[in-house]
N, C-alpha and C. Protein backbone atom coordinates (compact mmCIF):
# COMPACT_ATOMS: atom_id res chain seq x y z
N UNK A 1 120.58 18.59 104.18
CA UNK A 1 121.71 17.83 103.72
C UNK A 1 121.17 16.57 103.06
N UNK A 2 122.10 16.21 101.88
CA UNK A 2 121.53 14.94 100.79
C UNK A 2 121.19 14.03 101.75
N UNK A 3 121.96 13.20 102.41
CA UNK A 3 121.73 11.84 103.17
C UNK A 3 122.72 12.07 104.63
N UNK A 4 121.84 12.26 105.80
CA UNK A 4 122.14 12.99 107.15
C UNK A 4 122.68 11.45 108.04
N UNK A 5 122.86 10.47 107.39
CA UNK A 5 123.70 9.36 107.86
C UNK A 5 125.08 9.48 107.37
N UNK A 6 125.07 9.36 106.46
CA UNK A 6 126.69 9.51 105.60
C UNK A 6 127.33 10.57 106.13
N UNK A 7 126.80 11.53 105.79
CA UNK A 7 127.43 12.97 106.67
C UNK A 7 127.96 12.47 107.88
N UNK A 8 126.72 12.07 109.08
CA UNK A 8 127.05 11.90 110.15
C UNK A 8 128.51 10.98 110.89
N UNK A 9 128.65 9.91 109.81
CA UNK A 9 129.62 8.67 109.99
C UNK A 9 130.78 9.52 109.12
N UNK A 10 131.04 10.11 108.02
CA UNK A 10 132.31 11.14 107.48
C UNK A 10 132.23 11.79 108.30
N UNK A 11 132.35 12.78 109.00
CA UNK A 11 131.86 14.11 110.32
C UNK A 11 132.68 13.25 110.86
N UNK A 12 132.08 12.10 111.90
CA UNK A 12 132.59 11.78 112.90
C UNK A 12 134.07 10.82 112.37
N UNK A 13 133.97 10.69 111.47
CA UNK A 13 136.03 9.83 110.87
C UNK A 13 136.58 11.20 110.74
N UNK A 14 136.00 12.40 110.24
CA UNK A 14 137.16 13.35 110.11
C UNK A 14 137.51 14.03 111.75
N UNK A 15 136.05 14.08 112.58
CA UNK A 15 136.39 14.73 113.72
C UNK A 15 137.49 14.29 114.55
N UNK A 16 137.49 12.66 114.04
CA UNK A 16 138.66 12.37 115.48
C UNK A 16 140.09 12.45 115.02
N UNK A 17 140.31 12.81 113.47
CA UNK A 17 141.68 12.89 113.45
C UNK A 17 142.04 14.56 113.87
N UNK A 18 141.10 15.21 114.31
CA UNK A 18 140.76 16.47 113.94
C UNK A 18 141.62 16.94 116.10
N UNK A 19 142.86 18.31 115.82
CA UNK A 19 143.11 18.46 116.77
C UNK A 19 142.40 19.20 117.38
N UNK A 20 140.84 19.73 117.03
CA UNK A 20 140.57 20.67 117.69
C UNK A 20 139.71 19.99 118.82
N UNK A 21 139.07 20.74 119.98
CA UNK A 21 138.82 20.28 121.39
C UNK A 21 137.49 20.25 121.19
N UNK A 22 136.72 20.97 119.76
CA UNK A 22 135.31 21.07 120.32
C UNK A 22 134.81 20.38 119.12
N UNK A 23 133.22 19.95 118.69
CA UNK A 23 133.13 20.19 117.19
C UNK A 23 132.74 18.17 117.05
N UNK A 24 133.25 17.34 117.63
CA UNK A 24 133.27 15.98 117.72
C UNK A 24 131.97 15.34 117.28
N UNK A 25 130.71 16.08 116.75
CA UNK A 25 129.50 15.27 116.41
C UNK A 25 129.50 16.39 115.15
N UNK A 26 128.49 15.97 114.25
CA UNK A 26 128.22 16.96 113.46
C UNK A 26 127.15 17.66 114.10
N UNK A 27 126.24 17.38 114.59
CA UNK A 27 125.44 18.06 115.44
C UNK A 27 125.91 19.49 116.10
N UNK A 28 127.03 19.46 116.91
CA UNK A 28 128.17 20.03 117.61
C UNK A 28 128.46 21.01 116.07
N UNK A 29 128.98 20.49 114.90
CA UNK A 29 129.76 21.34 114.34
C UNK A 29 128.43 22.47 113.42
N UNK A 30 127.78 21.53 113.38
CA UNK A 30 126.16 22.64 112.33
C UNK A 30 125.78 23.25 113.77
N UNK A 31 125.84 23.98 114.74
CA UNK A 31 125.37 24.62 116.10
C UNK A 31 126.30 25.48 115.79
N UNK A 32 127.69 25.27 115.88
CA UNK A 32 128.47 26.39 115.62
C UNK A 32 128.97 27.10 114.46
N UNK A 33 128.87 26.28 113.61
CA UNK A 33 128.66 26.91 111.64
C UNK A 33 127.06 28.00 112.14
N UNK A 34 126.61 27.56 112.38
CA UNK A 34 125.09 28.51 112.66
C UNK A 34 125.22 29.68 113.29
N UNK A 35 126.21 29.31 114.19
CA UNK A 35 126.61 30.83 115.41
C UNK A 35 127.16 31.28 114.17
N UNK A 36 127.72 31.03 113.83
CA UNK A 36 128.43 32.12 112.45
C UNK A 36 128.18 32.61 111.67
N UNK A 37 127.44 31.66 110.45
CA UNK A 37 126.55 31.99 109.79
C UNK A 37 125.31 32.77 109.61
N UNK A 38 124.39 32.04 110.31
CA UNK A 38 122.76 32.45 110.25
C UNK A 38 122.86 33.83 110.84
N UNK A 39 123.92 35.25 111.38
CA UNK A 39 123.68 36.25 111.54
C UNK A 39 124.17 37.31 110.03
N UNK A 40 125.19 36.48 109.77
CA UNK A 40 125.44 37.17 108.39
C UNK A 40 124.27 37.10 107.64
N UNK A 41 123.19 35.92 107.19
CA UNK A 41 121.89 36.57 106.57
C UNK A 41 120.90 36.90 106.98
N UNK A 42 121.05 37.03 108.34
CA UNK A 42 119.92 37.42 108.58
C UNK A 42 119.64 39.02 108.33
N UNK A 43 118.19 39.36 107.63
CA UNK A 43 117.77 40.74 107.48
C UNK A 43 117.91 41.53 108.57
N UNK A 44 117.97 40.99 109.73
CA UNK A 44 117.80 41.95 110.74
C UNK A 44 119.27 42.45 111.09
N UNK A 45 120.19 41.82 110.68
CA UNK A 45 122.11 42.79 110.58
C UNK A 45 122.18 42.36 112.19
N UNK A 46 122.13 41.10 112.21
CA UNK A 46 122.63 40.62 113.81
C UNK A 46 124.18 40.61 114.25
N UNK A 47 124.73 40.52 112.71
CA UNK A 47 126.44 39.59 112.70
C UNK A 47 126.78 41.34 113.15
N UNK A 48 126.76 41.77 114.12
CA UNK A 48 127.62 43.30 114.30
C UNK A 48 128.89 43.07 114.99
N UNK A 49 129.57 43.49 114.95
CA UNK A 49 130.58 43.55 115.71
C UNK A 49 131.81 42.96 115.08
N UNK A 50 132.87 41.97 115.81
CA UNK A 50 133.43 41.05 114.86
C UNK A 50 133.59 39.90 115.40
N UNK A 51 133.62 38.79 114.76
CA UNK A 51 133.37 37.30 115.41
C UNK A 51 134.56 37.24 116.12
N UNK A 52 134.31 36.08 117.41
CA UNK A 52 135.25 36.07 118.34
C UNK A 52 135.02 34.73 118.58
N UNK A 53 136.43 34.00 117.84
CA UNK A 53 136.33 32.75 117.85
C UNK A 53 136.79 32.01 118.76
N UNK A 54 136.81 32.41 120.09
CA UNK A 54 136.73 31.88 121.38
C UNK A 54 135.71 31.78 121.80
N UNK A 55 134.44 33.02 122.14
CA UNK A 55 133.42 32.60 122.63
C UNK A 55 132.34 32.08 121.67
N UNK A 56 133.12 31.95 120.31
CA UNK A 56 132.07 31.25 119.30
C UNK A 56 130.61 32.43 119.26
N UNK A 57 130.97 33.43 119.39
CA UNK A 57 129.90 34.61 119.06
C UNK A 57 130.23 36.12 117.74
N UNK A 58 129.09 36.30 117.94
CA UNK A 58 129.44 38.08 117.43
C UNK A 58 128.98 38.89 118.31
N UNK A 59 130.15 39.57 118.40
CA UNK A 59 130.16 40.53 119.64
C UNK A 59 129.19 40.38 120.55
N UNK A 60 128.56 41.21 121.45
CA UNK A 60 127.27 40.78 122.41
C UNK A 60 125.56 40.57 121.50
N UNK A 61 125.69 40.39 120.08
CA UNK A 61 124.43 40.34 119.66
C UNK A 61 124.08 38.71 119.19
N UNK A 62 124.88 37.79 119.39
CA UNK A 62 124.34 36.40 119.21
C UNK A 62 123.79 36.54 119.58
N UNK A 63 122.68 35.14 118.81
CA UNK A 63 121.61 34.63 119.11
C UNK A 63 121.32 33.39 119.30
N UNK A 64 123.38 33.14 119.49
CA UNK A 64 123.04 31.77 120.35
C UNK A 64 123.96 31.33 121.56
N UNK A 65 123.94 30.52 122.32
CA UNK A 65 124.87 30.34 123.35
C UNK A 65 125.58 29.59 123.27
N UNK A 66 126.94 30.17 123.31
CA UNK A 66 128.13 29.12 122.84
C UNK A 66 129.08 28.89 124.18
N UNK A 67 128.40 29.24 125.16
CA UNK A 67 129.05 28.60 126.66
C UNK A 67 129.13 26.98 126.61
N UNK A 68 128.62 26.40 126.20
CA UNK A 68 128.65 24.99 126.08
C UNK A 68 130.18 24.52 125.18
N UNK A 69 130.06 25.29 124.54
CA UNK A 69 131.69 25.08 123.29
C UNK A 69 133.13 25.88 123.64
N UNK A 70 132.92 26.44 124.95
CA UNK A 70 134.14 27.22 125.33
C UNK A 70 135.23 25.99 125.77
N UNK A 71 136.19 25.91 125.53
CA UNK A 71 137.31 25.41 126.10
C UNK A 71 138.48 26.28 126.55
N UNK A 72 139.17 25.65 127.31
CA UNK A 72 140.93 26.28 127.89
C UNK A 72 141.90 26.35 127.02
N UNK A 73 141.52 26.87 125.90
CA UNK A 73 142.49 26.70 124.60
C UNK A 73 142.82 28.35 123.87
N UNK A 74 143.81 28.43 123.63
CA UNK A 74 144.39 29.33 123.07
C UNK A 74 144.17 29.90 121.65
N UNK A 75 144.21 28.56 120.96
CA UNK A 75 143.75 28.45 119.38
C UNK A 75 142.81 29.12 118.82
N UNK A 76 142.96 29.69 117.77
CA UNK A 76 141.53 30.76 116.80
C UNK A 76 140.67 28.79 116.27
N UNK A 77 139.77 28.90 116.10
CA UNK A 77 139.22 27.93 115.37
C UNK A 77 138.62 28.31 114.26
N UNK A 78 138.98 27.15 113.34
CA UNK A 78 138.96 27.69 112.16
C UNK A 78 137.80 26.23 111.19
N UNK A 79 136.47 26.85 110.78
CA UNK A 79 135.25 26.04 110.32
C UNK A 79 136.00 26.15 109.00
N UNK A 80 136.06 25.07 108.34
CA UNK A 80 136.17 24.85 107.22
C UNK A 80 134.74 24.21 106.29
N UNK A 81 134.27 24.43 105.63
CA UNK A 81 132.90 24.05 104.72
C UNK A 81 133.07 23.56 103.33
């Protein structure tokens, strides 16, 4: 990213008007853009299954752990880029 301060201080003014429960650092939000992302290119066809935007995975083949980002919430979450 161009300049990883600016980001960081926009990130965090948009996160707090922001109703969702998880996501509040950019740190937080590039961890879970990644659960999403980085299996769709990866060569090895990790993204199987279909994303499940509660446990912030793809199906049982993530390759990352998104127990840390689970909340008591009902809501699909939705990454906007």
């Amino acid at each position: 990213m161009p300049d990883r301060e600016i980001w960081e201080r926009g990130y965090a003014r948009e996160a707090q008007r922001s109703l969702l429960p998880i996501a509040h650092s950019l740190d937080d939000a590039l961890e879970i853009a990644s659960a999403f992302v980085d299996p769709l290119f990866d060569i090895e066809g990790t993204a199987t299954g279909t994303w499940d935007p509660q446990g912030l995975n793809w199906g049982l083949t993530s390759r990352s752990s998104p127990d840390k980002w689970r909340k008591t919430t009902t809501a699909p979450i939705v990454l906007i880029g």
